[in-house]
N, C-alpha and C. Protein backbone atom coordinates (compact mmCIF):
# COMPACT_ATOMS: atom_id res chain seq x y z
N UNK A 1 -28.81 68.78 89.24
CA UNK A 1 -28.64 68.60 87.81
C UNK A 1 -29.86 67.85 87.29
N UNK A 2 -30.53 67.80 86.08
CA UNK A 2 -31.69 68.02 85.59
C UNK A 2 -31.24 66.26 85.10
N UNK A 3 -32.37 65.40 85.00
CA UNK A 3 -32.20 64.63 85.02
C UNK A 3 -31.78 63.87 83.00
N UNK A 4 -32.17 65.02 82.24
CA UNK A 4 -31.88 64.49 80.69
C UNK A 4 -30.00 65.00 81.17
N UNK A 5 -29.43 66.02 81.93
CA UNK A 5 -28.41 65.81 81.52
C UNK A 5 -27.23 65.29 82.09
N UNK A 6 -27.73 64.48 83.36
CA UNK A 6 -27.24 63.62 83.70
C UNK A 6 -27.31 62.55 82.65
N UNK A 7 -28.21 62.10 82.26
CA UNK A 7 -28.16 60.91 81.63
C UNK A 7 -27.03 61.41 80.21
N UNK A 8 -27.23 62.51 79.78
CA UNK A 8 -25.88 63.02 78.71
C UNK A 8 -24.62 62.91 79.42
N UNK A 9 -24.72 63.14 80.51
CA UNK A 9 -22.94 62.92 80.66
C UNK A 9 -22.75 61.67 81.34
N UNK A 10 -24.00 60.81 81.53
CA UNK A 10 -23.37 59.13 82.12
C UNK A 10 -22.87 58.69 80.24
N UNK A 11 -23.69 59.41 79.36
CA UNK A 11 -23.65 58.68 78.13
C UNK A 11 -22.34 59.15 77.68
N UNK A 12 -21.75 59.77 77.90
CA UNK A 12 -20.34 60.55 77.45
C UNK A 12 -19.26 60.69 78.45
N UNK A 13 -18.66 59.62 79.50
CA UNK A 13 -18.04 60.38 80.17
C UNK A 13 -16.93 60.97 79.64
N UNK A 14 -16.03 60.37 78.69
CA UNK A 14 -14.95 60.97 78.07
C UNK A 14 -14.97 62.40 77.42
N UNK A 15 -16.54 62.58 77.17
CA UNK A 15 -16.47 63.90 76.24
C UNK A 15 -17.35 64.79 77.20
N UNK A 16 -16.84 65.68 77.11
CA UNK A 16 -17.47 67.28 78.17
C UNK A 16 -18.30 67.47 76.96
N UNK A 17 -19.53 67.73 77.43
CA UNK A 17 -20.77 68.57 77.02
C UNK A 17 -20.30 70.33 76.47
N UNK A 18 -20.10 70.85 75.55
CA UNK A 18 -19.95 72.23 75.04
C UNK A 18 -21.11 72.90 76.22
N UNK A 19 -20.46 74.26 76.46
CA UNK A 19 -21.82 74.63 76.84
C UNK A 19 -22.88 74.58 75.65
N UNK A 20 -22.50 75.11 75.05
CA UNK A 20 -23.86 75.22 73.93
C UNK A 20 -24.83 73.78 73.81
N UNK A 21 -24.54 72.91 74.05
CA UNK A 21 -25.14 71.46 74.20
C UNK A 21 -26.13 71.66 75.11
N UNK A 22 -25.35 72.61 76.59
CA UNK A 22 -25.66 72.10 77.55
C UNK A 22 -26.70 72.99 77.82
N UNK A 23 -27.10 74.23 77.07
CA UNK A 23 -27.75 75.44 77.24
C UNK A 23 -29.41 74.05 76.44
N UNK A 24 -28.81 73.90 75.27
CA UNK A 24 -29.92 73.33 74.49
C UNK A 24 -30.39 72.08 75.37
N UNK A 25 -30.02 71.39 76.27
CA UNK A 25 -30.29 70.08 76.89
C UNK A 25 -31.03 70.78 77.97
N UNK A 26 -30.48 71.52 78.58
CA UNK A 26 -31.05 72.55 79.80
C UNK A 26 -32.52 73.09 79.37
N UNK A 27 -32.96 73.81 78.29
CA UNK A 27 -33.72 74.69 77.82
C UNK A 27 -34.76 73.33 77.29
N UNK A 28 -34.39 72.18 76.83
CA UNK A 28 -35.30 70.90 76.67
C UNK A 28 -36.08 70.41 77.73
N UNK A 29 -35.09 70.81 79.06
CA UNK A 29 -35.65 70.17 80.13
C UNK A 29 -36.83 70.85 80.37
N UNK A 30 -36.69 72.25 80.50
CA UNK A 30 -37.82 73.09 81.01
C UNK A 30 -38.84 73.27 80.33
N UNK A 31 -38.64 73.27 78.99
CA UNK A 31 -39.76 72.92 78.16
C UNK A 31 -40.30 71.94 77.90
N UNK A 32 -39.88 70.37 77.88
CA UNK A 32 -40.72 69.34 77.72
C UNK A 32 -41.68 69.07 78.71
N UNK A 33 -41.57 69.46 79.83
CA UNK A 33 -42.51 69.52 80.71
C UNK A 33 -43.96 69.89 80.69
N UNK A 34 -44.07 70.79 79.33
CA UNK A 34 -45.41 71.16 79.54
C UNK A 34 -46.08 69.96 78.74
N UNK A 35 -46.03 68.85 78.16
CA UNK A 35 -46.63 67.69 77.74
C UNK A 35 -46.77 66.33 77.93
N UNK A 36 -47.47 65.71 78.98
CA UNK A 36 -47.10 65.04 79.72
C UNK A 36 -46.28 63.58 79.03
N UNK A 37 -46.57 63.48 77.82
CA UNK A 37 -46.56 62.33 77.00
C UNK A 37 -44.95 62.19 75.90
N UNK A 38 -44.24 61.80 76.40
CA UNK A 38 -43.07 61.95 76.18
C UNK A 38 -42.50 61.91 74.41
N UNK A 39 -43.55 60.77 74.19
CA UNK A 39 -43.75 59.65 72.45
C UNK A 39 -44.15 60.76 71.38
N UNK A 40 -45.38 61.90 72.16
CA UNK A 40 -45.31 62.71 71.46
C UNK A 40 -44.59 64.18 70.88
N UNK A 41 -43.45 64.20 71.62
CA UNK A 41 -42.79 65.27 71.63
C UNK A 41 -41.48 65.12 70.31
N UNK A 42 -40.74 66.57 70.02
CA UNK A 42 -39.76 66.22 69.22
C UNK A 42 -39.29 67.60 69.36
N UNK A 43 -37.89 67.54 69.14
CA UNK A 43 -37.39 68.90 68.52
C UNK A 43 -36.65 69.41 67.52
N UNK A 44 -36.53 70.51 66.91
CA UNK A 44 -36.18 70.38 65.65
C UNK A 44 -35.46 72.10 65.35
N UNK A 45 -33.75 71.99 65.13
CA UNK A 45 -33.21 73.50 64.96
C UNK A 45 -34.10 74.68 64.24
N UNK A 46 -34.05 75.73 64.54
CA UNK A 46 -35.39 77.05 63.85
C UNK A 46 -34.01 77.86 63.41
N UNK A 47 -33.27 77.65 62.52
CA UNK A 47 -32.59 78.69 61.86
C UNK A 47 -31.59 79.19 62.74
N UNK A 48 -31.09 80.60 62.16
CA UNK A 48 -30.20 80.91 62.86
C UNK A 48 -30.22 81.04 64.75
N UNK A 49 -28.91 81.79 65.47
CA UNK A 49 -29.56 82.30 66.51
C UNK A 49 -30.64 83.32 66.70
N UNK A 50 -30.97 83.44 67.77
CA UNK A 50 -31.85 84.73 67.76
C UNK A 50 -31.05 85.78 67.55
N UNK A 51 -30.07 86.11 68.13
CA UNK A 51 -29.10 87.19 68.01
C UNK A 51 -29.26 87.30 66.56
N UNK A 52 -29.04 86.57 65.51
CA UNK A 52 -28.96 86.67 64.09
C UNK A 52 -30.27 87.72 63.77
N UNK A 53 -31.55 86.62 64.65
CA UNK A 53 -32.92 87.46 64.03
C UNK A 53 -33.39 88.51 64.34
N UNK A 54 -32.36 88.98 65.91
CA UNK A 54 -33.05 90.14 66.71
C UNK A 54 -32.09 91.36 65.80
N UNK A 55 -31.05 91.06 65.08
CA UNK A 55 -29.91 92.27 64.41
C UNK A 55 -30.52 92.79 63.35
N UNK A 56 -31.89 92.20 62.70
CA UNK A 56 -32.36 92.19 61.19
C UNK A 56 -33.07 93.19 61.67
N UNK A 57 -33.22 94.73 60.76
CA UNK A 57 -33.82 95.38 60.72
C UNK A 57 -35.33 95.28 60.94
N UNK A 58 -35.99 96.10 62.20
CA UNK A 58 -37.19 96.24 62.76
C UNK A 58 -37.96 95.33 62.80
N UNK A 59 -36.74 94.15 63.37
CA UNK A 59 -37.57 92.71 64.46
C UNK A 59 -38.22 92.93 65.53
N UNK A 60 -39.43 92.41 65.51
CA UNK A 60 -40.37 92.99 66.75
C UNK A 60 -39.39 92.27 68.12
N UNK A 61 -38.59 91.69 68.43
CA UNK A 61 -37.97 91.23 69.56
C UNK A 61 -37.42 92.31 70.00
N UNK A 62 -36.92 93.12 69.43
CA UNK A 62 -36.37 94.51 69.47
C UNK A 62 -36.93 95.67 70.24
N UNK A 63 -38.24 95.63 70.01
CA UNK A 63 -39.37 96.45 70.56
C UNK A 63 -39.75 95.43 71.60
N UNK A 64 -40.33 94.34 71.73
CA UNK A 64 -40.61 93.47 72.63
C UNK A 64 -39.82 93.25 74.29
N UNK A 65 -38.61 93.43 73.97
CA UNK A 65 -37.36 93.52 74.99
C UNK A 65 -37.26 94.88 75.27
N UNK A 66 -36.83 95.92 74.66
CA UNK A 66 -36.99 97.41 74.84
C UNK A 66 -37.86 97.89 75.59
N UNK A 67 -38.83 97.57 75.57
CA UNK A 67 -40.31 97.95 76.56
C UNK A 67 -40.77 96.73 77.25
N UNK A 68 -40.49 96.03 77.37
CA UNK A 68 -40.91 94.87 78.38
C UNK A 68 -40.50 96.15 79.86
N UNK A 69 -41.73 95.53 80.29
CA UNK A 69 -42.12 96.50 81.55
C UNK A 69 -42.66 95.06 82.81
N UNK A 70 -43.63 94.55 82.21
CA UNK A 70 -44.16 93.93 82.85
C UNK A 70 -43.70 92.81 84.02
N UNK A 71 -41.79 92.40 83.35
CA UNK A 71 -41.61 91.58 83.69
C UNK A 71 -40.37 91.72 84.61
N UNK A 72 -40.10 91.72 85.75
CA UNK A 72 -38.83 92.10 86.57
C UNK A 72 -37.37 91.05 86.19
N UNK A 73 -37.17 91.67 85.19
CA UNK A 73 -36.15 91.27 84.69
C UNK A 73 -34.57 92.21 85.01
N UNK A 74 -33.85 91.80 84.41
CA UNK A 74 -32.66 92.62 84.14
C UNK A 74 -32.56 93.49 83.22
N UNK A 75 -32.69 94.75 83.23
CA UNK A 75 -32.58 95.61 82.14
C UNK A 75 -31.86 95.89 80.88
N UNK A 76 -30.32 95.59 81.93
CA UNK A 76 -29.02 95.86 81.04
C UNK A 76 -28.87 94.73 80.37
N UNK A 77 -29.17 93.40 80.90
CA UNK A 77 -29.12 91.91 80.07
C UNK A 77 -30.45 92.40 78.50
N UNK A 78 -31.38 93.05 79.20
CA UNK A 78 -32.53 92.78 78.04
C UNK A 78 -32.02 93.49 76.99
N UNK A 79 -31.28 95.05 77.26
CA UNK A 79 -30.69 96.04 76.37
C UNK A 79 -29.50 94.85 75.56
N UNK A 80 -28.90 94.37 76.09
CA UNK A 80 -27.92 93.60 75.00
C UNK A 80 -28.24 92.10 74.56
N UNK A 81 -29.60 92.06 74.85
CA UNK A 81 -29.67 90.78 74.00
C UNK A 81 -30.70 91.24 72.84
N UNK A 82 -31.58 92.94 73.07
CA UNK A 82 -32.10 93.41 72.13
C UNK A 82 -31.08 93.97 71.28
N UNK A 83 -30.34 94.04 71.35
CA UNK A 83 -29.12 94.72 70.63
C UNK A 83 -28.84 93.39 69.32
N UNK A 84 -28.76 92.48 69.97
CA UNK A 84 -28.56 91.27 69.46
C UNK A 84 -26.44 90.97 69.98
N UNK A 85 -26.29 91.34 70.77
CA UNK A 85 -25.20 91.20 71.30
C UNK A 85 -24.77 89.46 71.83
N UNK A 86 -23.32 89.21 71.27
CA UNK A 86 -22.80 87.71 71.92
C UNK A 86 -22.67 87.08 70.69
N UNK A 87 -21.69 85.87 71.24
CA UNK A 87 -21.36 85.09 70.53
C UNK A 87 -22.04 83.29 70.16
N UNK A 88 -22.94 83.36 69.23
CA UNK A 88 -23.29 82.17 68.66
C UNK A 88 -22.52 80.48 69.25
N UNK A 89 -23.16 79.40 70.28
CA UNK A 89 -22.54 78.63 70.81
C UNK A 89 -23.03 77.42 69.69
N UNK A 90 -22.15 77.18 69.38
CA UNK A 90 -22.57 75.22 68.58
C UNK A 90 -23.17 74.45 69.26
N UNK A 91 -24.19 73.25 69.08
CA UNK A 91 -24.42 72.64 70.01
C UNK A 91 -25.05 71.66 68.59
N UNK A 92 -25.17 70.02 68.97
CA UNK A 92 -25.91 68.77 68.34
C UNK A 92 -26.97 68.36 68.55
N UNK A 93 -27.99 68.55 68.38
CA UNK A 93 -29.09 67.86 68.64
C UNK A 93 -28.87 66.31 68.70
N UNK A 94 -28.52 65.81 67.59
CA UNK A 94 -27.92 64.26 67.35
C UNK A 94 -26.98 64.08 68.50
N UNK A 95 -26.39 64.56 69.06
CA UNK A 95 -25.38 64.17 69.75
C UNK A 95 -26.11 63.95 71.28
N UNK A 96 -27.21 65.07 71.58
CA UNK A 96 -27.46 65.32 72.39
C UNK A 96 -28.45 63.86 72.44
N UNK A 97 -29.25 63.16 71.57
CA UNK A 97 -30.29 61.85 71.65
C UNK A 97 -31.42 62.57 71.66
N UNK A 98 -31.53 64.08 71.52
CA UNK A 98 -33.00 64.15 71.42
C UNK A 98 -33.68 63.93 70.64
N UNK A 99 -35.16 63.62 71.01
CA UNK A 99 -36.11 63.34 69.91
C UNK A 99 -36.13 63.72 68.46
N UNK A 100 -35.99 63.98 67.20
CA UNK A 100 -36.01 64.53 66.35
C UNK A 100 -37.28 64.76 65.38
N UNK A 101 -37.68 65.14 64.61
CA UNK A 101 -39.17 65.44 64.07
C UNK A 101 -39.44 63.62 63.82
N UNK A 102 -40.71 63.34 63.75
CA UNK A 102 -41.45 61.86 63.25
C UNK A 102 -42.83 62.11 62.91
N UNK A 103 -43.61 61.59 62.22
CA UNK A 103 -44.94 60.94 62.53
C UNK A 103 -45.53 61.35 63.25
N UNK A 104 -45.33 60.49 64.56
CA UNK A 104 -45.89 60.60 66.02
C UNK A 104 -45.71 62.25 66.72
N UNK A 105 -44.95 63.19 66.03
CA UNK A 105 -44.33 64.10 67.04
C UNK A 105 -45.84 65.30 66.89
N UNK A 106 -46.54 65.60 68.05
CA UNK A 106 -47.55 66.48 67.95
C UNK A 106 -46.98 68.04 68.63
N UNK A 107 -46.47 68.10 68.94
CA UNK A 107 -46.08 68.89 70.12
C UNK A 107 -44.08 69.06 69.13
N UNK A 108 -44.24 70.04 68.41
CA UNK A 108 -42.92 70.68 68.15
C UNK A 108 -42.31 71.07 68.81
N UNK A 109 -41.30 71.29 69.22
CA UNK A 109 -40.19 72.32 69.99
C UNK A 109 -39.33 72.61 69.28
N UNK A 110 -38.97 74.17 69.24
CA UNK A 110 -37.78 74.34 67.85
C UNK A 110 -36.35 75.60 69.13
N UNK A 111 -35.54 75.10 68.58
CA UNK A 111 -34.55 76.06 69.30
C UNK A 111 -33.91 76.97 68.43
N UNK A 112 -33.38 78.03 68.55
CA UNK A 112 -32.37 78.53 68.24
C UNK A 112 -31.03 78.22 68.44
N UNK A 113 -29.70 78.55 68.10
CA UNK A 113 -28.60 78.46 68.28
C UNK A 113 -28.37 79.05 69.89
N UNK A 114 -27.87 79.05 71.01
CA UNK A 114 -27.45 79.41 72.05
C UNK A 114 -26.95 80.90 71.38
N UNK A 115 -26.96 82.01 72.55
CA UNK A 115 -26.04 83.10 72.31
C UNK A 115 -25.23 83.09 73.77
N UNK A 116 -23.57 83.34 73.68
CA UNK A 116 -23.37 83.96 74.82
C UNK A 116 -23.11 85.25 75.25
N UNK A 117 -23.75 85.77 75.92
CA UNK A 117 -22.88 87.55 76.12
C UNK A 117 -21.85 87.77 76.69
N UNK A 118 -21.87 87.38 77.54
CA UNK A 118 -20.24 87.37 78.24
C UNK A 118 -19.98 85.59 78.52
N UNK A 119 -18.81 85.57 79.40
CA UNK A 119 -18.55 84.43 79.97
C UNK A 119 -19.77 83.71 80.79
N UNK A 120 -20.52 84.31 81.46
CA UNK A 120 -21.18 83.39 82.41
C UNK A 120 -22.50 83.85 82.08
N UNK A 121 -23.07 84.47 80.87
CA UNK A 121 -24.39 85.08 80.75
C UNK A 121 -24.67 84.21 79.28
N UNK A 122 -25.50 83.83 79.34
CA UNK A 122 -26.29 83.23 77.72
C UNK A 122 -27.90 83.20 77.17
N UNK A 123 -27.85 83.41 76.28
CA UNK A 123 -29.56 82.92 75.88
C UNK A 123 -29.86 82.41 75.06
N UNK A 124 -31.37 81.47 75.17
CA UNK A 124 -31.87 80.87 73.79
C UNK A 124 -32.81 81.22 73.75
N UNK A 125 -33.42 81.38 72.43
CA UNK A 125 -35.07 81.12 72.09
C UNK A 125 -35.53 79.52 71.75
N UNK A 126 -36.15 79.48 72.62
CA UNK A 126 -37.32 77.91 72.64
C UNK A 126 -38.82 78.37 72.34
N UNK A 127 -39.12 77.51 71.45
CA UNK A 127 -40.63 77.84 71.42
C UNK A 127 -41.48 76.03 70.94
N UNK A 128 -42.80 76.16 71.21
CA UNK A 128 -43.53 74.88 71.16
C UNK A 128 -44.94 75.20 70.23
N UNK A 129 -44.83 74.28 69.18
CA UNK A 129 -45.96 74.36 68.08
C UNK A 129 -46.67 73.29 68.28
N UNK A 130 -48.06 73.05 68.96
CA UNK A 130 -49.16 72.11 68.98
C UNK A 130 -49.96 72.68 68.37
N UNK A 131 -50.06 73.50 66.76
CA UNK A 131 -51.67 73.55 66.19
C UNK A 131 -51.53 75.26 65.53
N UNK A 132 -52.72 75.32 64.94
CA UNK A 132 -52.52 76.51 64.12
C UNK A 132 -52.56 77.89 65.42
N UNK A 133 -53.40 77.07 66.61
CA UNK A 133 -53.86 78.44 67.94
C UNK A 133 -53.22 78.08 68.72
N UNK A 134 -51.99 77.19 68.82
CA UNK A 134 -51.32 76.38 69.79
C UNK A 134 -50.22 76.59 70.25
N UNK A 135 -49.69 76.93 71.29
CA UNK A 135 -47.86 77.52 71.31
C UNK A 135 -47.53 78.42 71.88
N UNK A 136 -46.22 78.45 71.77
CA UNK A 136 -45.86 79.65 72.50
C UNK A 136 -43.86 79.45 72.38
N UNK A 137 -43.41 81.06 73.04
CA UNK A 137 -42.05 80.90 72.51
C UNK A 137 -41.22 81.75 73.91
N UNK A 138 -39.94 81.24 74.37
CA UNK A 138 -39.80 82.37 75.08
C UNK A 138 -38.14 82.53 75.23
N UNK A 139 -37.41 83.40 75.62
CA UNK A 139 -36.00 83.55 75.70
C UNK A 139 -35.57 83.09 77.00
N UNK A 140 -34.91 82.26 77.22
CA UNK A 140 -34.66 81.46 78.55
C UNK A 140 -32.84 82.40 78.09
N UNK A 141 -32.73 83.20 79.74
CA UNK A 141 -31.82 83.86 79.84
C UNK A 141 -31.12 83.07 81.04
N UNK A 142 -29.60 82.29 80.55
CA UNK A 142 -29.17 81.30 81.89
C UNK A 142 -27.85 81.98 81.84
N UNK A 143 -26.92 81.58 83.18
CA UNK A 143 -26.32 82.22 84.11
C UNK A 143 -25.39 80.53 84.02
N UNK A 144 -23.84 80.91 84.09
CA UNK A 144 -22.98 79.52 84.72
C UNK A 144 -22.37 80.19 86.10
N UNK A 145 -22.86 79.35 87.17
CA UNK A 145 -22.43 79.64 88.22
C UNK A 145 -21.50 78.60 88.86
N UNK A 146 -20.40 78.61 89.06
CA UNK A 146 -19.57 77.13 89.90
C UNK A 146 -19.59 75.91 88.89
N UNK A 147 -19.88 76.58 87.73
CA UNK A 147 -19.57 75.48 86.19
C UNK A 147 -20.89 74.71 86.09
N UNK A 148 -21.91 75.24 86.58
CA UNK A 148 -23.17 74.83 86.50
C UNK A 148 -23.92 75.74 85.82
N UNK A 149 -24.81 75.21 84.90
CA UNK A 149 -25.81 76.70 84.37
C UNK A 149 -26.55 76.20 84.39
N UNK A 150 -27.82 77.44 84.86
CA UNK A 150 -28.87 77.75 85.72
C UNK A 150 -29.49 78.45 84.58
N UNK A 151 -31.39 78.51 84.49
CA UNK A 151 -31.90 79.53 83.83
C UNK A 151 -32.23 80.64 85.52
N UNK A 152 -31.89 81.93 84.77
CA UNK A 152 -32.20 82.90 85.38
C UNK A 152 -33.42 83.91 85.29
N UNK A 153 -33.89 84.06 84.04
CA UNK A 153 -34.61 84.54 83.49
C UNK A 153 -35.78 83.79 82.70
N UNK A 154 -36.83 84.17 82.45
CA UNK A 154 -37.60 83.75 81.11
C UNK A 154 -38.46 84.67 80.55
N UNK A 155 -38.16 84.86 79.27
CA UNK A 155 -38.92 86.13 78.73
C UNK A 155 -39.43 85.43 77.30
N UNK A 156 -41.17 85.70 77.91
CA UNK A 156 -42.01 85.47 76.80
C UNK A 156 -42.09 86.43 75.83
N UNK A 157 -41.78 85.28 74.43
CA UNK A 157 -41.07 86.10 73.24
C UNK A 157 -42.54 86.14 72.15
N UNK A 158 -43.08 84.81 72.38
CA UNK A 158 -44.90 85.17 71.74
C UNK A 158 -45.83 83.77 72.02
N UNK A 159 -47.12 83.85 71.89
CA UNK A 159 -48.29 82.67 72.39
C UNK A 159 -49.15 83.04 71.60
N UNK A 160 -49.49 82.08 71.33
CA UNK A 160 -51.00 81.88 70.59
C UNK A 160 -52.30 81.18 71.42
C-alpha cells in the first residue's frame, strides 16, 4: 500500500476511503513522483469525468484509444472506455489533504472524476501542467483485486 494512502486511512480509521477517493489518492501517488520537490506541487479537479469528455462528439480520445496500436494494452477495456462507458465515482480532494492550487504550486496536476466499468475495472485521467511546453496527461486504467486497487494500465492521453 502506497504510502499517501496509508497515511489516509491512519487519518480516518472510522471512515472507509470510497473507492473513488482511493482511485484519486492512488493516481496522486504515481504522479507526484515525477517532481522531486513536494512544496511545489498541487492538485486541482479538471471538470467533468473523462467518460463525460470522451461521449462529446468527435473527442480526439476517441480516435486516440481506437487506434492505439503502439501500446500492449487491453483492447476490449480501451473499446469501452472509448465508448465512454461506466459509472462516474465521487471522490474529495479536501477530504483526501491534498495539496490544493497556491502561489508556490509550479507543477499542476488536474484529475478527472474516477470512471468505473464494471465492479473491479476503473479509470482516470491525470495530467501535469509545468509551463506553456510542459506536461503531459495519461489514463491510468486500475483493477481491485482482494479489495486492493492496483493501476494496470497507463495510456498516454497527450505531452507537450
Amino acid at each position: 500500500m502506497s504510502l499517501i494512502l496509508f497515511a489516509l486511512v491512519a487519518a480516518w480509521p472510522a471512515q472507509q476511503l470510497s473507492d473513488g477517493d482511493t482511485i484519486v489518492a492512488l493516481a496522486w501517488e504515481r504522479r507526484r513522483k515525477d517532481v522531486a520537490d513536494p512544496a511545489v506541487q498541487c492538485i486541482e479537479l479538471d471538470g467533468p469525468s473523462m467518460a463525460d469528455r470522451i461521449r462529446l462528439p468527435d473527442h480526439m480520445m476517441q480516435v486516440v484509444i481506437g487506434k492505439d496500436t503502439s501500446q500492449q494494452l487491453n483492447r476490449v477495456r480501451l473499446r469501452r472506455i472509448a465508448k465512454g462507458e461506466g459509472q462516474t465515482l465521487a471522490f474529495d480532494i479536501k477530504r483526501l489533504g491534498l495539496p490544493g492550487p497556491s502561489p508556490a504550486c509550479k507543477y499542476r496536476y488536474s484529475v478527472n472524476a474516477p470512471v468505473q466499468i464494471d465492479g473491479g475495472i476503473a479509470y482516470v485521467h491525470v495530467g501535469m501542467h509545468c509551463g506553456s511546453f510542459c506536461g503531459g496527461g495519461e489514463i491510468l486504467v486500475m483493477e481491485r483485486r482482494e479489495g486492493t486497487w492496483r493501476i494496470l494500465e497507463e495510456l498516454l492521453s497527450w505531452a507537450t
